[in-house]
Protein backbone atom coordinates (compact mmCIF):
# COMPACT_ATOMS: atom_id res chain seq x y z
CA UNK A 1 1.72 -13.03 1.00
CA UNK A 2 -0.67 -13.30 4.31
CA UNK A 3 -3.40 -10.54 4.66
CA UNK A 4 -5.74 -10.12 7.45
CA UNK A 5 -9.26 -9.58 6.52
CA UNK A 6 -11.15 -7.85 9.77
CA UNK A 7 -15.02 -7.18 10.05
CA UNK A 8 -15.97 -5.30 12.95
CA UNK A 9 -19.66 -6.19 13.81
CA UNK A 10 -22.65 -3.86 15.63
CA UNK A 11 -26.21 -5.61 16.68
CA UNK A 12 -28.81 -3.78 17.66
CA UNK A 13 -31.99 -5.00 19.20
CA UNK A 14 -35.72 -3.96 18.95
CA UNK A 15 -38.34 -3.11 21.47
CA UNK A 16 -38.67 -5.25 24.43
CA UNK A 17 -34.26 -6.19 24.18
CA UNK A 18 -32.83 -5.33 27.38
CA UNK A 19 -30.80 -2.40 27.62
CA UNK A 20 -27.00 -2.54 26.87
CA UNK A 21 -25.05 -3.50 30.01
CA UNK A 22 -22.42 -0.96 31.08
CA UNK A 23 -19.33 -3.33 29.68
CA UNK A 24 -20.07 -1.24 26.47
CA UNK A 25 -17.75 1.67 26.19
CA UNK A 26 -16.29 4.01 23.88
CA UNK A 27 -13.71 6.45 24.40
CA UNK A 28 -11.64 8.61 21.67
CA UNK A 29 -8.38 10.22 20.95
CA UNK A 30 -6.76 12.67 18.50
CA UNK A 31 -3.18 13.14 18.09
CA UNK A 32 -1.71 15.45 15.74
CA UNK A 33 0.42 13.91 13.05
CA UNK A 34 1.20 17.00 10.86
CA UNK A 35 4.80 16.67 9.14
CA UNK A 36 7.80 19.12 10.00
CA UNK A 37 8.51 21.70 7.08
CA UNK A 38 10.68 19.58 4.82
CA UNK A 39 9.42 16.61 5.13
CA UNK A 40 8.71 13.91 2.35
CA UNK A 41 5.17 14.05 0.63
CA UNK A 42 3.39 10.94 -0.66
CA UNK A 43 6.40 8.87 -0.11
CA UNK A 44 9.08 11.80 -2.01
CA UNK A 45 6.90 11.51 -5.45
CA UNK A 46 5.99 14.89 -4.88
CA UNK A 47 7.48 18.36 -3.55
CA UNK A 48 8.64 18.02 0.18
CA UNK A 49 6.33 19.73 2.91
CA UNK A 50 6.94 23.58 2.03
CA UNK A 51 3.78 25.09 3.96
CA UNK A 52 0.72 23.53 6.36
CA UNK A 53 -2.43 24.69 4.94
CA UNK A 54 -4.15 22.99 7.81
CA UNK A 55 -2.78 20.22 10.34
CA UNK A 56 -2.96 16.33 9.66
CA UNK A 57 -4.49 14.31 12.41
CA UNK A 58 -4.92 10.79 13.39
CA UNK A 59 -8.42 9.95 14.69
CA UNK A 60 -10.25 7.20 16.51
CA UNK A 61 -12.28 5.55 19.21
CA UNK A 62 -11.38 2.45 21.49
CA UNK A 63 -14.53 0.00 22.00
CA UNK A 64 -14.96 -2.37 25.07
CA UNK A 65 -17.65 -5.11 24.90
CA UNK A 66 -16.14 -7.52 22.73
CA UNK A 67 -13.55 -9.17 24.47
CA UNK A 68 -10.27 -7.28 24.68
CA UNK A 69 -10.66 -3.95 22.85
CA UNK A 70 -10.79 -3.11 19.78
CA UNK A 71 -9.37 0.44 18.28
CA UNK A 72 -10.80 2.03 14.98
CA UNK A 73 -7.86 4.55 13.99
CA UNK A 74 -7.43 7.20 11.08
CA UNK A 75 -4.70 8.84 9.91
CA UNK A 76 -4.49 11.96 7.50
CA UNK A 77 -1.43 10.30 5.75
CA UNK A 78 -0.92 8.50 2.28
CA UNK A 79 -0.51 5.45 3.09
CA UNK A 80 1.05 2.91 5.82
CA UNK A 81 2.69 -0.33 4.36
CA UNK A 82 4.14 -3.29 5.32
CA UNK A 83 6.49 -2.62 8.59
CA UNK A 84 4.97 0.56 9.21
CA UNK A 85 1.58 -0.99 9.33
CA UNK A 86 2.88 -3.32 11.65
CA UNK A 87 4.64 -1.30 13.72
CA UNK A 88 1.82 1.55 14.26
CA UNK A 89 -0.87 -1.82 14.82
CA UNK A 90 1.48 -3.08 17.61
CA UNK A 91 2.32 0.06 19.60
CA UNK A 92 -1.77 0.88 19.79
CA UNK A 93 -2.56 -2.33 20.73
CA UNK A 94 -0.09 -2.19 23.37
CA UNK A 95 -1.20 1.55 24.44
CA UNK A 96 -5.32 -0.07 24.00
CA UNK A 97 -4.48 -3.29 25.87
CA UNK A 98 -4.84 -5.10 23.09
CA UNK A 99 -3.75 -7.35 20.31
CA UNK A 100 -2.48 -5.78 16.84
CA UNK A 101 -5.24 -7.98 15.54
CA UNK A 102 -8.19 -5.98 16.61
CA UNK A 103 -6.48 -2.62 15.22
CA UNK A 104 -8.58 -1.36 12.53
CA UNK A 105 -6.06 1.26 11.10
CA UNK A 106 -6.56 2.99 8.03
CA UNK A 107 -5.24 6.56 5.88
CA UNK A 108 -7.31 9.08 4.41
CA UNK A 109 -4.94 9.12 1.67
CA UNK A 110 -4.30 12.98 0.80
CA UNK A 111 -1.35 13.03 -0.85
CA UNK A 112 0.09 16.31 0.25
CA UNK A 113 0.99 13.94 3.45
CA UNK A 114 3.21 11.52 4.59
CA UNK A 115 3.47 7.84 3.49
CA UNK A 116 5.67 5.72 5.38
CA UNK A 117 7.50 1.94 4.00
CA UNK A 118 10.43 1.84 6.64
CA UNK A 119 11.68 -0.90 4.57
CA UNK A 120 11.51 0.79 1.58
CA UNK A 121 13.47 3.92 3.67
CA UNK A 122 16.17 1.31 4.76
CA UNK A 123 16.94 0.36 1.02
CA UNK A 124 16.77 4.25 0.04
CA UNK A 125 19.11 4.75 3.30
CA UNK A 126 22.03 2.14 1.09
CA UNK A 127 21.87 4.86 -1.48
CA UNK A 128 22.23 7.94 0.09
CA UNK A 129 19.02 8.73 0.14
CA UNK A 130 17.75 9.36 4.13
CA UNK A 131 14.55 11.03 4.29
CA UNK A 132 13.78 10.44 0.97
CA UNK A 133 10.94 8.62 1.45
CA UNK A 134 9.83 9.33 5.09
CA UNK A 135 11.89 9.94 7.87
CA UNK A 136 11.96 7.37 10.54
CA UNK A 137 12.51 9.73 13.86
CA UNK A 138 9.21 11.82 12.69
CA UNK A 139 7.01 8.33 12.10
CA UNK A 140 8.67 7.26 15.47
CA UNK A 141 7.13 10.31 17.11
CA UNK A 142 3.83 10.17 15.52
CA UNK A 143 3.40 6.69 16.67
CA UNK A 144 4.44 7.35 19.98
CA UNK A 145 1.89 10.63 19.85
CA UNK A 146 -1.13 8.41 19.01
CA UNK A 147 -0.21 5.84 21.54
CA UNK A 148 -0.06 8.07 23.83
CA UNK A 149 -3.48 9.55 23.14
CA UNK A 150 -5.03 6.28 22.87
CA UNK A 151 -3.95 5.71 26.20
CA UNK A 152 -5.09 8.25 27.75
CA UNK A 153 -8.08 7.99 26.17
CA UNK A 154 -8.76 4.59 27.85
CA UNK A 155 -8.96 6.11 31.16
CA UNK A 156 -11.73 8.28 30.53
CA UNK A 157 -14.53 5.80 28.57
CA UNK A 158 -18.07 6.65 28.02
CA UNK A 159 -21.10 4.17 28.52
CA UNK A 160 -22.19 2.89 25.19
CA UNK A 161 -25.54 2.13 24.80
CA UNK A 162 -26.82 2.53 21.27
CA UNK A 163 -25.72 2.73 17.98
CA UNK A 164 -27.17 4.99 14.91
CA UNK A 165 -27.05 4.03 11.03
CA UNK A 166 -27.46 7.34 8.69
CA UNK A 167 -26.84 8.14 5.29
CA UNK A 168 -27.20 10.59 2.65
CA UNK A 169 -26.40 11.08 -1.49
CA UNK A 170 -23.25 13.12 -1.84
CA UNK A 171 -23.76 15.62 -4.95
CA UNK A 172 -20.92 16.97 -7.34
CA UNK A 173 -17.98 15.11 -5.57
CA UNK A 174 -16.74 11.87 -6.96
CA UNK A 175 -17.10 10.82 -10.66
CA UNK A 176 -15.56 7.67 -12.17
CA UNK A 177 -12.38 7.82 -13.81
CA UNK A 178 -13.10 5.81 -16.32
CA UNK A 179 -14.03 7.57 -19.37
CA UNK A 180 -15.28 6.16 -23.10
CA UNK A 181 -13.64 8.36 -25.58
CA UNK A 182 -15.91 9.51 -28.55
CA UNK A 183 -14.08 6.97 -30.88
CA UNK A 184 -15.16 4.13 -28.42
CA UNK A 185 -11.51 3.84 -26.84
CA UNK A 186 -11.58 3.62 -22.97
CA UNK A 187 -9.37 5.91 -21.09
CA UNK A 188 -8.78 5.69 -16.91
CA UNK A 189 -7.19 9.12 -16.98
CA UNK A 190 -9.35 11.12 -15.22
CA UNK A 191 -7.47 11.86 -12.43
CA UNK A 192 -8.04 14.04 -9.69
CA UNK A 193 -7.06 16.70 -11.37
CA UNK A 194 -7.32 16.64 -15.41
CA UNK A 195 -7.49 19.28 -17.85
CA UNK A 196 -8.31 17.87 -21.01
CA UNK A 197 -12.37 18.68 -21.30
CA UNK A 198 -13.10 16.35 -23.02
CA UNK A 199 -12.05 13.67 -20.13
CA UNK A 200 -13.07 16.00 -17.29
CA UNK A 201 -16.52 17.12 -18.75
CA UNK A 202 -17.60 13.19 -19.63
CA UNK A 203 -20.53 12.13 -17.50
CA UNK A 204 -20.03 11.21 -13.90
CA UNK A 205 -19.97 7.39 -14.58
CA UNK A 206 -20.32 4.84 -12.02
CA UNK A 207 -19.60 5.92 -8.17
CA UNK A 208 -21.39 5.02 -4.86
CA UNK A 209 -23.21 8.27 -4.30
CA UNK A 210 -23.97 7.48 -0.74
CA UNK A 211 -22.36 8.62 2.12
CA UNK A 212 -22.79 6.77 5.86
CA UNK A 213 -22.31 7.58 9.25
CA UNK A 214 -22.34 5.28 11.71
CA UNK A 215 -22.74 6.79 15.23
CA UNK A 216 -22.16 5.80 19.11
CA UNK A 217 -24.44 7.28 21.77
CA UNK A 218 -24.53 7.05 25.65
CA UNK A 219 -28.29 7.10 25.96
CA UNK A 220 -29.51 9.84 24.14
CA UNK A 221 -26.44 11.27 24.25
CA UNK A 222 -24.15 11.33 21.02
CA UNK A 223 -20.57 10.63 21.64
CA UNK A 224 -19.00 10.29 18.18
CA UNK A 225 -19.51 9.67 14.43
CA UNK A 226 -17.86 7.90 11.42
CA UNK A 227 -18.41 8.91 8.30
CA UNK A 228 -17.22 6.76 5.24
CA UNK A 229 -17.57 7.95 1.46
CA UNK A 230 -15.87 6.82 -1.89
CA UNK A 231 -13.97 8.84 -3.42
CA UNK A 232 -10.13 9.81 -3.51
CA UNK A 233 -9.62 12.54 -0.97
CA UNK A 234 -7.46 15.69 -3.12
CA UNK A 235 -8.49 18.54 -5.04
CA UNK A 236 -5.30 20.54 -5.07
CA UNK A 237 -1.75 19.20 -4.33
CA UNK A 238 1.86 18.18 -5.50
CA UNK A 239 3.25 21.56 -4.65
CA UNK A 240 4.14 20.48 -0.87
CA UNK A 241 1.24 22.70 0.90
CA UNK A 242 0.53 20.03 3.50
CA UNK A 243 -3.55 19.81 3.58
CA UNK A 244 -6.11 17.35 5.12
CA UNK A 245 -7.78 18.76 2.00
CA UNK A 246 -11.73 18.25 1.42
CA UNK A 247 -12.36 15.33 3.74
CA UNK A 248 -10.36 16.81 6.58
CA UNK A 249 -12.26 20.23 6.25
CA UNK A 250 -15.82 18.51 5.71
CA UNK A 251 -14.84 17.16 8.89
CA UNK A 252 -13.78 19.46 10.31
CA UNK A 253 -16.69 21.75 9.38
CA UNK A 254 -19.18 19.45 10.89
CA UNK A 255 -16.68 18.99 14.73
CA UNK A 256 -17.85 22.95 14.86
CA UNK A 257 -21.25 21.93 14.27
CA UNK A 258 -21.76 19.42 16.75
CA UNK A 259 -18.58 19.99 18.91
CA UNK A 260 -20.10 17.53 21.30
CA UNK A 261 -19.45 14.80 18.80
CA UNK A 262 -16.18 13.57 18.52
CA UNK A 263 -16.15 13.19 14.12
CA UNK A 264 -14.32 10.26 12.14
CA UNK A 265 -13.86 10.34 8.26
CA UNK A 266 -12.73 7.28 6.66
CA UNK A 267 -12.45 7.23 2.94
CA UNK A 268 -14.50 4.14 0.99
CA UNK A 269 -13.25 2.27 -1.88
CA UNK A 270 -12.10 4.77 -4.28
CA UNK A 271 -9.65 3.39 -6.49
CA UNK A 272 -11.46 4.30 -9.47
CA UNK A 273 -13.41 7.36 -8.16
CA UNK A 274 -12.05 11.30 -8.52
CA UNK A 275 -13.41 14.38 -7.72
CA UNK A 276 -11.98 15.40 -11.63
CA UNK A 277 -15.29 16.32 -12.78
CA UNK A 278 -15.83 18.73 -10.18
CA UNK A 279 -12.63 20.04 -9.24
CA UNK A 280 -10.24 23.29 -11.16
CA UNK A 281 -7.50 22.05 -9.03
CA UNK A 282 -7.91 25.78 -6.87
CA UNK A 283 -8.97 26.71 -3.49
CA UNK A 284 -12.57 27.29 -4.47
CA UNK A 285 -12.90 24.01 -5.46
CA UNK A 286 -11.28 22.62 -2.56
CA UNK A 287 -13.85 24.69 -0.33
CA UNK A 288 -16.49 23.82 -2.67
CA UNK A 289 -15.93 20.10 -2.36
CA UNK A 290 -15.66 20.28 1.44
CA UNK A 291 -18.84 21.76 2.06
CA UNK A 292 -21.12 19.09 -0.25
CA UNK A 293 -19.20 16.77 1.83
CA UNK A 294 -20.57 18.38 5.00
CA UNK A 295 -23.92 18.95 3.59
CA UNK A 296 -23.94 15.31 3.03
CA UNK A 297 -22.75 14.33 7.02
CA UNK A 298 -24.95 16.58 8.04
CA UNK A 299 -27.84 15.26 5.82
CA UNK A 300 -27.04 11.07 7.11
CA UNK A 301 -27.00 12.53 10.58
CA UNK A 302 -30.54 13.70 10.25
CA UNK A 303 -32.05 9.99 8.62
CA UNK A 304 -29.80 8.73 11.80
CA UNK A 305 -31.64 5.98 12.57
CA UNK A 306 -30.83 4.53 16.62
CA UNK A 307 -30.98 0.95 18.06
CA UNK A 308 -30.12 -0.31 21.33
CA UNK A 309 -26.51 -2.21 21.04
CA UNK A 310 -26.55 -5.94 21.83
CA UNK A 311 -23.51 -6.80 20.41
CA UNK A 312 -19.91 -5.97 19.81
CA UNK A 313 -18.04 -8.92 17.47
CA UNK A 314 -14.90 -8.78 15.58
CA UNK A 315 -13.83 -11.42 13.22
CA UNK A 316 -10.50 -11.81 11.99
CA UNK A 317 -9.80 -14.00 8.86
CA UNK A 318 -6.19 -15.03 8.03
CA UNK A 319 -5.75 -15.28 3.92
CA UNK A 320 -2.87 -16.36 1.76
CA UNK A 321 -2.45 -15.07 -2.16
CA UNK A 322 0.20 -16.51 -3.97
CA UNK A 323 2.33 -14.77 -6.50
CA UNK A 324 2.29 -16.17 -9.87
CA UNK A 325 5.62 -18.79 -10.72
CA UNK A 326 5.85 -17.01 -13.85
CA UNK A 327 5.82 -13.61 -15.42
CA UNK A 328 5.95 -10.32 -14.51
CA UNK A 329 4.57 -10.16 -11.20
CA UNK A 330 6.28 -13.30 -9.99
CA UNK A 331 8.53 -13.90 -6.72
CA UNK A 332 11.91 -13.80 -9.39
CA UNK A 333 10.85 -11.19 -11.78
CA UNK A 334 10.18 -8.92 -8.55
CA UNK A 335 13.44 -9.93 -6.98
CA UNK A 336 15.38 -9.35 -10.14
CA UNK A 337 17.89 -6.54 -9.82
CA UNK A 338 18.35 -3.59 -11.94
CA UNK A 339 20.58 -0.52 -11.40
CA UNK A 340 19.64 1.90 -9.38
CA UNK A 341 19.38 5.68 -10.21
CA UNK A 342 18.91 8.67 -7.47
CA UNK A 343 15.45 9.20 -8.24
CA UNK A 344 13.84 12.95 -8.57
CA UNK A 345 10.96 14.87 -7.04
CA UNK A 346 9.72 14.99 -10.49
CA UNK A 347 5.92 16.89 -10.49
CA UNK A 348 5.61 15.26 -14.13
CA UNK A 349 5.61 11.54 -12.44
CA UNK A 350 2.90 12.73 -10.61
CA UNK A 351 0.23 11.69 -12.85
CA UNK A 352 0.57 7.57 -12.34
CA UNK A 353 -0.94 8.37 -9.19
CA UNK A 354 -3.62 10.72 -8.69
């Protein structure tokens, strides 16, 4: 299996560095993404869209001063796999003027959103099953949306001159999901939402409790931030009320705060990290959670820190992992076929993966 490893790369100078020439630029784009009523949630393992609690964007900025550009997208979905991923990569690039390459695409991953595997839809498709998983016409449109934005986007850049690194400790969001039972046995099932107290209440455990923003400015003149943080992004969800929850209202909190700065949220390595310990699974908490996220953004914006940009580089680093000849997770046990059942929107499922 190939995987691209990317690293997108900002210098900044000191005193006495020349200031940035004007091939730096920056422009961004927002497309709405939200799903019609009806529509699959987290890939059908949930309850199909039923109500929008708020709309699902995707979210980025194109960058000029590295060679061809290079686009830093976000989508409120689940997740994008294999052909999807490629697909959404390739029609940017071609909207950017660019290669898929220098896409940096990611999802929020809310789960009260769509996922999309069009080759998983195509094998659902052989079994009766359309829409099941995502429905190709809608993830067709959303693409084309996006696109669309990002190039229109690329008419209107900014200068970029300087970049700003800020950050701040996030309080009462994430806590590990790992959890050490009295009797010593180890449990990973603090979700995002858990009821047992005795898993919930455990100490935080180990999370990153810092949250960064890096910013782009045209002088003295902020254009737009990205904020990253660690944690999985849902407080309340699995009953098909489509949400950008927390992280999309944090963001959205702090865009009326500084409406002159376009905002980003990108969610950090979380596989292990819920907001369990601090979450009832309600609308308070959801608010609750959304506003230490702000406090947080707003905090890293104020230890912003500004240097003049030097540099734009992006490497790209082409890897190959090899499935194991043998066992459970090799090429022939994968392959191996097994009858297939109509599978159900089953809530109780839901727990493998929260």
């Amino acid at each position: 299996m190939n995987r691209l490893v990317l690293g997108l790369l900002f210098l900044g100078g000191c005193s006495g560095v020349p200031a940035a020439t004007p091939d730096f630029r920056i422009a961004t784009f927002s497309a709405d993404v939200t799903p019609p009523l009806g529509h699959a949630l987290c890939g059908g393992m949930v309850a199909p869209a039923a109500r929008i609690a708020d709309p699902l964007s995707a979210r980025g900025v194109v960058l000029w001063g590295a060679g061809d550009p290079v686009v830093i997208a976000v989508i409120d979905w689940t997740e994008l796999r294999n052909d999807a991923y490629q697909r959404w990569r390739g029609e940017l690039a071609r909207a950017a003027g660019t290669t898929p390459s220098r896409i940096l695409l990611s999802c929020v991953h809310q789960h009260d959103a769509p996922y999309a595997d069009l080759g998983a839809q195509r094998l659902l498709d052989a079994q009766g099953l359309k829409g099941f998983h995502v429905d190709p016409d809608f993830h067709e449109r959303s693409i084309q949306t996006v696109a669309t934005a990002v190039r229109d986007a690329a008419t209107k850049p900014r200068h970029l001159s300087q970049i700003g690194i800020g950050q701040a400790e996030v309080f009462r969001v994430a806590s590990n999901r790992r959890v050490v039972l009295p009797d010593g046995r180890v449990t990973f099932k603090r979700y995002s939402k858990t009821t047992d107290p005795a898993i919930k209440d455990a100490p935080e455990g180990q999370v990153d409790p810092l949250l960064k923003t890096l910013s782009f400015w045209d002088g003295d003149v902020p254009v737009a931030a990205l904020s990253a943080y660690a944690v999985h992004p849902m407080s309340h969800y699995g009953g098909g009320l489509v949400s950008a929850d927390f992280p999309g209202l944090a963001r959205s909190l702090r865009q009326r705060e500084l409406p002159g700065v376009f905002q980003v949220y990108v969610s950090g390595c979380a596989g292990d990290v819920t907001a369990a310990k601090y979450n009832a699974a309600d609308e308070a908490s959801r608010q609750a959670l959304a506003e230490r996220l702000r406090d947080a953004m707003a905090r890293a914006w104020i230890a912003t820190r500004r240097v003049e940009l030097t540099k734009v580089d992006l490497r790209v680093a082409s890897l190959r992992f090899e499935l194991p000849p043998t066992g459970r997770f090799s090429t022939p046990s994968r392959r191996r076929r097994s009858p297939i059942q109509k599978p159900q929107r089953r809530l109780g499922s839901w727990r493998r993966w929260d």
